[in-house]
C-alpha atoms as a PDB file:
ATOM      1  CA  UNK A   1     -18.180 -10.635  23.266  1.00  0.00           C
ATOM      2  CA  UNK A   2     -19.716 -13.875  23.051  1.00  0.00           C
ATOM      3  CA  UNK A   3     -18.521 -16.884  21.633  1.00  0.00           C
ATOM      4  CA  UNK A   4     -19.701 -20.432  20.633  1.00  0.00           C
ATOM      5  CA  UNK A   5     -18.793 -22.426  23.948  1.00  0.00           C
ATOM      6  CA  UNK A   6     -19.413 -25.466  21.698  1.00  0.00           C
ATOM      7  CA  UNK A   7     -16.675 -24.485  19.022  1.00  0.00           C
ATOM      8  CA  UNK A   8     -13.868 -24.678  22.497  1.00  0.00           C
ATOM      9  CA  UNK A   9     -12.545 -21.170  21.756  1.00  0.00           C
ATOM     10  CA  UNK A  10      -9.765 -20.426  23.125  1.00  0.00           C
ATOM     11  CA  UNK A  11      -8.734 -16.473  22.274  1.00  0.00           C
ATOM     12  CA  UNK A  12      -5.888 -14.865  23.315  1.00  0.00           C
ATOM     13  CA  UNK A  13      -6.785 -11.305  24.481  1.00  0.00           C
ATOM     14  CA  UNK A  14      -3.290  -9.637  24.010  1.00  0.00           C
ATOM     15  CA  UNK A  15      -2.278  -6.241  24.868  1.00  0.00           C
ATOM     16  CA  UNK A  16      -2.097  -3.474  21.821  1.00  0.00           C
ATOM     17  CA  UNK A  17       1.940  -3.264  22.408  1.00  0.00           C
ATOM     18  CA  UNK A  18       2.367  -7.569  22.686  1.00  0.00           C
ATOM     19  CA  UNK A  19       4.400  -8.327  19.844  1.00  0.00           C
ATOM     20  CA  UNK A  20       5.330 -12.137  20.575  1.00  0.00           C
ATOM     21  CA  UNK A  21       3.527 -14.669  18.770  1.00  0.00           C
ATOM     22  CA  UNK A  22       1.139 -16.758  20.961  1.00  0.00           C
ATOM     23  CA  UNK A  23       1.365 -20.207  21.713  1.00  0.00           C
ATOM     24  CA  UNK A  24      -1.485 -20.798  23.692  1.00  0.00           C
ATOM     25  CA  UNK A  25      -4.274 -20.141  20.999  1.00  0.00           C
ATOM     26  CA  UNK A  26      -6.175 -23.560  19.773  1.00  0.00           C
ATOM     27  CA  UNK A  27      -9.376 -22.804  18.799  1.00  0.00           C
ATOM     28  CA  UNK A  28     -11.277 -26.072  18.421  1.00  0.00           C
ATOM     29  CA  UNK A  29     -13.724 -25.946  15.400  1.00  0.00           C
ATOM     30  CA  UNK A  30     -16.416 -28.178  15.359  1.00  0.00           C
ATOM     31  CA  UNK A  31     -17.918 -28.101  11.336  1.00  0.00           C
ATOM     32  CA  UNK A  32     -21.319 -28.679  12.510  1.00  0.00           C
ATOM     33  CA  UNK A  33     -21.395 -25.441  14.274  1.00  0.00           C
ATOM     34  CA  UNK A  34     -20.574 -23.469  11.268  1.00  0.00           C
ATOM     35  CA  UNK A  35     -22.243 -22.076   7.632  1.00  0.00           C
ATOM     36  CA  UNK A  36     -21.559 -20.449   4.473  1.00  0.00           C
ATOM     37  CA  UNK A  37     -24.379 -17.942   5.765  1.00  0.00           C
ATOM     38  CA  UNK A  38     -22.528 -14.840   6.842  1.00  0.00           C
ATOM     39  CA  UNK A  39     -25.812 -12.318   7.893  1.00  0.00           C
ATOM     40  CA  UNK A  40     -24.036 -10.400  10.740  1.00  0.00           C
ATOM     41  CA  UNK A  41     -25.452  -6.721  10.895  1.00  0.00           C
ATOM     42  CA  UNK A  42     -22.057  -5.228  10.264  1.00  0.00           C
ATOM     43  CA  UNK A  43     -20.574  -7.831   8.185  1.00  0.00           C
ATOM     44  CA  UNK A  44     -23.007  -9.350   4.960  1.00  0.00           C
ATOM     45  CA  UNK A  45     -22.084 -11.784   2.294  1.00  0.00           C
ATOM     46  CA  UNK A  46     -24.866 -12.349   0.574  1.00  0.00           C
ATOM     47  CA  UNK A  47     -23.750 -13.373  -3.128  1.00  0.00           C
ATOM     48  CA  UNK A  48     -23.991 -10.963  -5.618  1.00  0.00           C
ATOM     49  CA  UNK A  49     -22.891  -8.147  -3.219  1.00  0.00           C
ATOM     50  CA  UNK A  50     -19.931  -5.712  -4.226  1.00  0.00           C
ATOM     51  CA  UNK A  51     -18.359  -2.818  -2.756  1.00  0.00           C
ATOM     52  CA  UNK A  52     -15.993  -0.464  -4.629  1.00  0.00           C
ATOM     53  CA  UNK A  53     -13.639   1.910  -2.629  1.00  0.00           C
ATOM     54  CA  UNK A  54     -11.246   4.824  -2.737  1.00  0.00           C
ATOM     55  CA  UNK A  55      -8.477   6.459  -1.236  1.00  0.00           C
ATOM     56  CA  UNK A  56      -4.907   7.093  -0.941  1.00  0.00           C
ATOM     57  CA  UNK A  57      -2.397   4.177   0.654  1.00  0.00           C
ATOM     58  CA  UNK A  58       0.583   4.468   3.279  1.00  0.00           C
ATOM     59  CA  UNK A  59       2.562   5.232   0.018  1.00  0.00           C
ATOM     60  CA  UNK A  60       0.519   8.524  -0.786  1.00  0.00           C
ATOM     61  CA  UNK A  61      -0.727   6.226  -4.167  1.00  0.00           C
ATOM     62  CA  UNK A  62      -4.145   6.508  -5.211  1.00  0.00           C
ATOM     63  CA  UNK A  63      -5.974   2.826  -4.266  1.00  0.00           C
ATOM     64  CA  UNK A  64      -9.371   2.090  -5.533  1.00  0.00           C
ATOM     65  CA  UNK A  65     -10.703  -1.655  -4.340  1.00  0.00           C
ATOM     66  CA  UNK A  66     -13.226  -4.168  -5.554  1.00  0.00           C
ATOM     67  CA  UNK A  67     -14.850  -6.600  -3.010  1.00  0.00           C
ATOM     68  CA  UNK A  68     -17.452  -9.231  -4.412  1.00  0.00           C
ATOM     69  CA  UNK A  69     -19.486 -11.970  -2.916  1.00  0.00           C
ATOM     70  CA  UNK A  70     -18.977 -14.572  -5.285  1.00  0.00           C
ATOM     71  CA  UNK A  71     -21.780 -17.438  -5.614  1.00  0.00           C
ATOM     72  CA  UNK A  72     -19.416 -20.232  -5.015  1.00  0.00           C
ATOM     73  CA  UNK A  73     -18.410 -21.822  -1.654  1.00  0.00           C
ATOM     74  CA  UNK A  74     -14.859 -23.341  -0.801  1.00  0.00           C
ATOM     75  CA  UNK A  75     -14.993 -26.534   1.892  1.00  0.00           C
ATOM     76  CA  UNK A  76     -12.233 -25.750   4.582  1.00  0.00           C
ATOM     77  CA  UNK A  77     -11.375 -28.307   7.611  1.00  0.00           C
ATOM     78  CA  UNK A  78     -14.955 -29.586   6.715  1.00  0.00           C
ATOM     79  CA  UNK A  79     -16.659 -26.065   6.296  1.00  0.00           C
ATOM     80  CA  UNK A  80     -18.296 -24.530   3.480  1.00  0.00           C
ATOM     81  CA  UNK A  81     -17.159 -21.385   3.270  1.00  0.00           C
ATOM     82  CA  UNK A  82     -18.697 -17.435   2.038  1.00  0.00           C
ATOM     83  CA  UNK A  83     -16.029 -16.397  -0.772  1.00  0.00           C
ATOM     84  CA  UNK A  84     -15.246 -12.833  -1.805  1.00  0.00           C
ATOM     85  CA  UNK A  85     -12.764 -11.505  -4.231  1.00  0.00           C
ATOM     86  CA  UNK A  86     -10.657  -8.762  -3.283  1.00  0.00           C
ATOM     87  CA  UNK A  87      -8.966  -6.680  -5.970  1.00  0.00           C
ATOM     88  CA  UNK A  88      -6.880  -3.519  -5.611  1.00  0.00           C
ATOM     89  CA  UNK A  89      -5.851  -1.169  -7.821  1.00  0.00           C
ATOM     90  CA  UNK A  90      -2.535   1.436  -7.363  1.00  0.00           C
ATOM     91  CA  UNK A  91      -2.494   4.384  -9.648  1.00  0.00           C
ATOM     92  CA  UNK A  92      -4.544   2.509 -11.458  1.00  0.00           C
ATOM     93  CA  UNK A  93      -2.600  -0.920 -12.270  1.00  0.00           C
ATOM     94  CA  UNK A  94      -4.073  -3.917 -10.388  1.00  0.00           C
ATOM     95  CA  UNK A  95      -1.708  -4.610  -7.677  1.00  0.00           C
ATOM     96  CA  UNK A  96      -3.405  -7.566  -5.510  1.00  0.00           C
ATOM     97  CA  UNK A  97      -6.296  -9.937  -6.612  1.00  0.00           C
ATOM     98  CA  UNK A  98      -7.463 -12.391  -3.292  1.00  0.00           C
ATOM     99  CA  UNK A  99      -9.721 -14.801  -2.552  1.00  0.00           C
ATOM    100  CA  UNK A 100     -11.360 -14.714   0.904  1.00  0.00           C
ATOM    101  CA  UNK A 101     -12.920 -17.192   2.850  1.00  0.00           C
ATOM    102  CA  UNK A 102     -15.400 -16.779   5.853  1.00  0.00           C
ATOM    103  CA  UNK A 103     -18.355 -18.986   7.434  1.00  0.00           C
ATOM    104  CA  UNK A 104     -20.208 -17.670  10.651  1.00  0.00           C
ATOM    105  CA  UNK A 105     -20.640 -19.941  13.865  1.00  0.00           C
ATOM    106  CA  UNK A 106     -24.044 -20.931  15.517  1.00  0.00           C
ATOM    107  CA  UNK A 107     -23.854 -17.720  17.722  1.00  0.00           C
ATOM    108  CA  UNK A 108     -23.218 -15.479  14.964  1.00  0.00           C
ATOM    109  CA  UNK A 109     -19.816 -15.258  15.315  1.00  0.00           C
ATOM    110  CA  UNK A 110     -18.199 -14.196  11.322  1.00  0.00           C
ATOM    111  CA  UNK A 111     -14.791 -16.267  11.084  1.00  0.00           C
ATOM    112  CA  UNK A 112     -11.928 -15.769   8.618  1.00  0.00           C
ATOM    113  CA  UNK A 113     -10.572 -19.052   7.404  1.00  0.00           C
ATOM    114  CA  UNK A 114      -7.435 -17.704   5.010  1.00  0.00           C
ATOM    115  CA  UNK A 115      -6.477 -16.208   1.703  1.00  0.00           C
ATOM    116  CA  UNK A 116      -5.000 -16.960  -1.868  1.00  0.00           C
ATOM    117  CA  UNK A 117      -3.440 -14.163  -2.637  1.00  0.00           C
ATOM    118  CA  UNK A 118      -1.853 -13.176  -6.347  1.00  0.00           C
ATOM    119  CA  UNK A 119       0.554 -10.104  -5.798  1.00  0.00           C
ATOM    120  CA  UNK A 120       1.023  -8.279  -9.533  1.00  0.00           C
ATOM    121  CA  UNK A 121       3.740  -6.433 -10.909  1.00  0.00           C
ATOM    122  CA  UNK A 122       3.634  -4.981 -14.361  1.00  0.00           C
ATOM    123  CA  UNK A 123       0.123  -6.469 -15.365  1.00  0.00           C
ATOM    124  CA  UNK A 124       1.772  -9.890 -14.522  1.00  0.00           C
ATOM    125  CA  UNK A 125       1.296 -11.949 -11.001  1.00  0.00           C
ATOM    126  CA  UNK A 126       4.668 -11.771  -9.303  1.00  0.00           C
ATOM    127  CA  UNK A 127       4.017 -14.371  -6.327  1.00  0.00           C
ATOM    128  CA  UNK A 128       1.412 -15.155  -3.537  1.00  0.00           C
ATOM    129  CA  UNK A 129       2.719 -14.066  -0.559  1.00  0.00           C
ATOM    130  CA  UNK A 130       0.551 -13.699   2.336  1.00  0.00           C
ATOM    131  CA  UNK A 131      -1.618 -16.637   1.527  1.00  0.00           C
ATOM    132  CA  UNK A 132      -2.957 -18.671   3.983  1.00  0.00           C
ATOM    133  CA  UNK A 133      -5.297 -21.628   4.943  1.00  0.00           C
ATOM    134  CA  UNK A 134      -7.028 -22.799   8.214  1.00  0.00           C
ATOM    135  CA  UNK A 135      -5.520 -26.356   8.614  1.00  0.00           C
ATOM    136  CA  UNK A 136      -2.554 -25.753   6.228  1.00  0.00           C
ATOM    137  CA  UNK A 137       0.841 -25.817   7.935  1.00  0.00           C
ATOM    138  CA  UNK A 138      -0.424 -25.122  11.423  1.00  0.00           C
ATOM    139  CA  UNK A 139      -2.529 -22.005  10.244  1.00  0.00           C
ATOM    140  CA  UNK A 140      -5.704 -21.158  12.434  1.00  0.00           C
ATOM    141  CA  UNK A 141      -8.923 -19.542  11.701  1.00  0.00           C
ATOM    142  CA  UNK A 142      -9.719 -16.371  13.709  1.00  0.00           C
ATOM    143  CA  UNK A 143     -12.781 -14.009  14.376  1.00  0.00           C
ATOM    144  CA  UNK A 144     -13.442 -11.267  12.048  1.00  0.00           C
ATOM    145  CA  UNK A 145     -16.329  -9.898  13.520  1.00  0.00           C
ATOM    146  CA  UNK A 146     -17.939 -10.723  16.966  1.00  0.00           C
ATOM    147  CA  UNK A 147     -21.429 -11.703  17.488  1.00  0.00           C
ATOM    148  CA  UNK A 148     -21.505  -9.226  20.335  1.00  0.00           C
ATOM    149  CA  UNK A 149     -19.090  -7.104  20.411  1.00  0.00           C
ATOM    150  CA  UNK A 150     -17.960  -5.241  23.691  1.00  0.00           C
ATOM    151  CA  UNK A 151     -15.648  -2.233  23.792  1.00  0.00           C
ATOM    152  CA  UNK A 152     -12.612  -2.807  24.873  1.00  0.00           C
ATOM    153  CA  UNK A 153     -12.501  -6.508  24.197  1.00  0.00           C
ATOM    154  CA  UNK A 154      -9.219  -7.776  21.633  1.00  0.00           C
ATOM    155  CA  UNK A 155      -9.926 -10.958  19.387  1.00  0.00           C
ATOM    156  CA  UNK A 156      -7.364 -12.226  17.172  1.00  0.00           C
ATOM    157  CA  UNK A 157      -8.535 -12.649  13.372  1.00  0.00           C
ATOM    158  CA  UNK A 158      -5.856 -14.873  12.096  1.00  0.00           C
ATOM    159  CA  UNK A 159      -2.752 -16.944  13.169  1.00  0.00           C
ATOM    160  CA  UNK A 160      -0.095 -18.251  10.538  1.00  0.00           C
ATOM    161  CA  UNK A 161       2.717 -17.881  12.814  1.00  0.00           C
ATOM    162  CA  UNK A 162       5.247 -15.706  11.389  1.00  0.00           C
ATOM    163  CA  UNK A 163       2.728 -14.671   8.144  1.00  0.00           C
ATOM    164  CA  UNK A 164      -0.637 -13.715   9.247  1.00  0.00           C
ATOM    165  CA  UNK A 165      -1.089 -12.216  12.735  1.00  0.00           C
ATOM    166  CA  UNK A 166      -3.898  -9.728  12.658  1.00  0.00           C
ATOM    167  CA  UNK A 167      -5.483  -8.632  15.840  1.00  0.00           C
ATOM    168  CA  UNK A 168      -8.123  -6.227  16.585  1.00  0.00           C
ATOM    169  CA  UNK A 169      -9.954  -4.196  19.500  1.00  0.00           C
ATOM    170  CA  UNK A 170     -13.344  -2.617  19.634  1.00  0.00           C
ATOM    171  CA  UNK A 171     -13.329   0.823  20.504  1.00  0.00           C
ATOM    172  CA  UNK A 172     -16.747   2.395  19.916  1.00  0.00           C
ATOM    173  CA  UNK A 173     -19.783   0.545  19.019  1.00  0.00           C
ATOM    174  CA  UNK A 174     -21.784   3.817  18.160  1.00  0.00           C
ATOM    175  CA  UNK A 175     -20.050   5.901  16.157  1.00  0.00           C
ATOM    176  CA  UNK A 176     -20.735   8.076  13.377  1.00  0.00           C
ATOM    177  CA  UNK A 177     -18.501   7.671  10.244  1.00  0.00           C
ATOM    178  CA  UNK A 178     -18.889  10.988   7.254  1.00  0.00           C
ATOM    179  CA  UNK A 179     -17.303  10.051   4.223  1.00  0.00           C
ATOM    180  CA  UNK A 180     -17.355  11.420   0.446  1.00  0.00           C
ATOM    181  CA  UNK A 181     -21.222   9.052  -0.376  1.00  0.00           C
ATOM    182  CA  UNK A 182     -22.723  10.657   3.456  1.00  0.00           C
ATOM    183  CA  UNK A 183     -23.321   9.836   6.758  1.00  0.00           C
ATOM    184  CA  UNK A 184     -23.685   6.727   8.768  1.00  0.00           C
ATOM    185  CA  UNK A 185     -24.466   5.492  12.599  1.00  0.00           C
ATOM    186  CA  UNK A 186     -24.605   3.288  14.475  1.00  0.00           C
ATOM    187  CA  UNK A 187     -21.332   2.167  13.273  1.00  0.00           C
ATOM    188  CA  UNK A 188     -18.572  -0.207  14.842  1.00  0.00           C
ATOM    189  CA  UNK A 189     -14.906   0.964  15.306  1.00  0.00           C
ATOM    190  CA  UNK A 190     -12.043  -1.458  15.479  1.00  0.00           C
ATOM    191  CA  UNK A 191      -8.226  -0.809  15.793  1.00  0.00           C
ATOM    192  CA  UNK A 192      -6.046  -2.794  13.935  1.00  0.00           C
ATOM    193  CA  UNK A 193      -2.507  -4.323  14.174  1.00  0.00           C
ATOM    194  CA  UNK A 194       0.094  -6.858  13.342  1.00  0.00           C
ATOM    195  CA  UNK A 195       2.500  -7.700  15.614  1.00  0.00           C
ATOM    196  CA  UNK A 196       4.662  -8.314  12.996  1.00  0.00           C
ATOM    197  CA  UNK A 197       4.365  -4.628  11.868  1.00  0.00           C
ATOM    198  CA  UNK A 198       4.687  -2.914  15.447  1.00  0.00           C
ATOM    199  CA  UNK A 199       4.133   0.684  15.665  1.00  0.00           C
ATOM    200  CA  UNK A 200       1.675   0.198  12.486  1.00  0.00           C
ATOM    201  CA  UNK A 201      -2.191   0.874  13.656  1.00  0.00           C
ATOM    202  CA  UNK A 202      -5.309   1.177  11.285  1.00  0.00           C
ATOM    203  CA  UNK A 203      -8.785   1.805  12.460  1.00  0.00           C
ATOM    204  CA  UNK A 204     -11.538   0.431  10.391  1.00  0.00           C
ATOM    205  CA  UNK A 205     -15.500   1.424  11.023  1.00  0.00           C
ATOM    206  CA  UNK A 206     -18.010  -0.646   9.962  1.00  0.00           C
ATOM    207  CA  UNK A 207     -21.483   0.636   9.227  1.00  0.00           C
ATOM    208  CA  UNK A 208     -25.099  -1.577   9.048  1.00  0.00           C
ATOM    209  CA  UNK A 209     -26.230   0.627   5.960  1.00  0.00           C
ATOM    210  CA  UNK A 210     -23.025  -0.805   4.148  1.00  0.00           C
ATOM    211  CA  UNK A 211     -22.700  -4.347   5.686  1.00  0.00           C
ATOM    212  CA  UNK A 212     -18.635  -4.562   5.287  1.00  0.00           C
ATOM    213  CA  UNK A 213     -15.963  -2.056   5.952  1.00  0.00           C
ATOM    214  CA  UNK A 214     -16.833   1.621   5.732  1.00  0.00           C
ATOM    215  CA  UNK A 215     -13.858   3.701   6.560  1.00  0.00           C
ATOM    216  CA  UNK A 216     -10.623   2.780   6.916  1.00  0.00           C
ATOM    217  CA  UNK A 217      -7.294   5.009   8.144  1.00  0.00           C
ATOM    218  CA  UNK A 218      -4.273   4.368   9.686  1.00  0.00           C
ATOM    219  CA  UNK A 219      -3.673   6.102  13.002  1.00  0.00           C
ATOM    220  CA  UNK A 220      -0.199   5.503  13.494  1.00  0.00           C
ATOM    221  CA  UNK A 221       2.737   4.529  12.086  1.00  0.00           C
ATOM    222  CA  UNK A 222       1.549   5.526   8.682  1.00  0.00           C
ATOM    223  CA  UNK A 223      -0.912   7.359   6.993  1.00  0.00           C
ATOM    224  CA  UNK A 224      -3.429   6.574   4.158  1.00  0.00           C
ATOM    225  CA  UNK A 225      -7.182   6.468   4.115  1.00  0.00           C
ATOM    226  CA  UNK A 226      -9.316   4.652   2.243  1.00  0.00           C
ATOM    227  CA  UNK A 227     -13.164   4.988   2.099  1.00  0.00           C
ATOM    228  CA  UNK A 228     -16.528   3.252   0.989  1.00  0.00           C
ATOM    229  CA  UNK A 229     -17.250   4.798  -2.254  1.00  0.00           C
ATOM    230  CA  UNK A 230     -20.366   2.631  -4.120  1.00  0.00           C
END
């Protein structure tokens, strides 16, 4: 995995059973180092994109999704940032509608910066838990998807102590992923946790014909998969 040495990273590579937060991570972002530009192979957000998806969640609810590059940037600890809108949808009500921010370093790097979230219940938003911002409250930015990726390497993609602690591992970077629209290689494989959910795992795939996240399932813990459907 390689990343900027001018950005002063400084990644904690945890075990998948850790479950303490970490002290010791302090990456050092430097805003000339980053853009709005987010061309990675696996992970594209050129505006005007959108994905649609499909599945069934850890509930056994039908979930459909809506991810959109929208053509506006948001400036975050002195970084224009790549914003998408995330919507879901269970049993057909909209349940979660988020704004995403990302920007991708010098080497290529793709970072995640935070969220505003807006949870719904009963066509109405309910609150915004889960939302986060790089430089808000001692949140961090973390990696979403490495330049170059190496199997068996961990990278932590967010740190809100206490909120957001995603981490993730690479675990094949040639598979194939079948799903209901057809076939693709060449594909990435993460697994997924949050120490704050232990026992919980997820793998995602992500696939250059689709540019984002192809397949998603958890593995353990629960169950519910969720696929790339348009």
């Amino acid at each position: 995995m390689r990343f900027s040495p001018s950005a002063l990273l400084i990644i904690a590579l945890l075990p998948l059973a850790a479950c303490k937060p970490v002290v010791n991570y302090n990456p050092q972002i430097d805003p000339a180092n980053f853009s709005a530009t987010v061309d990675h192979p696996l992970f594209k957000l050129a505006p005007g994109s959108v994905w649609n998806f499909e599945g069934v969640n850890e509930d056994g609810d039908t979930e459909t999704g809506r991810v959109e590059v929208l053509a506006k940037e948001k400036i975050i600890l002195g970084i224009p940032m790549a914003v998408i809108r995330d919507q879901v949808w269970i049993n057909g009500e909209l349940h979660e509608d988020t704004e995403d921010w990302y920007a991708q370093d010098e080497d290529g790097n793709v970072w995640y910066f935070g969220e505003a979230v807006d949870n719904y219940e009963d066509g109405a938003i309910a609150d915004h838990d889960g939302s986060w911002e790089a430089g808000v409250d001692g949140a961090l930015p973390g990696i979403t998807m490495p330049a170059d990726p190496k199997v068996g390497e961990e990278y932590r993609q967010e740190y809100y102590a206490g909120n957001a602690e995603d981490m993730a591992k690479v675990i094949n970077l040639d598979t194939t992923v079948t799903i209901g629209v057809g076939t693709y290689q060449h594909c990435l494989q993460s697994e997924e946790w949050n120490p704050l959910e232990p026992g919980i795992v997820e793998q995602k795939s992500y696939c250059p014909d689709v540019g984002y996240i192809t397949l998603e399932e958890k593995v353990a813990g629960q169950t519910g998969r969720i696929e790339f459907v348009e």
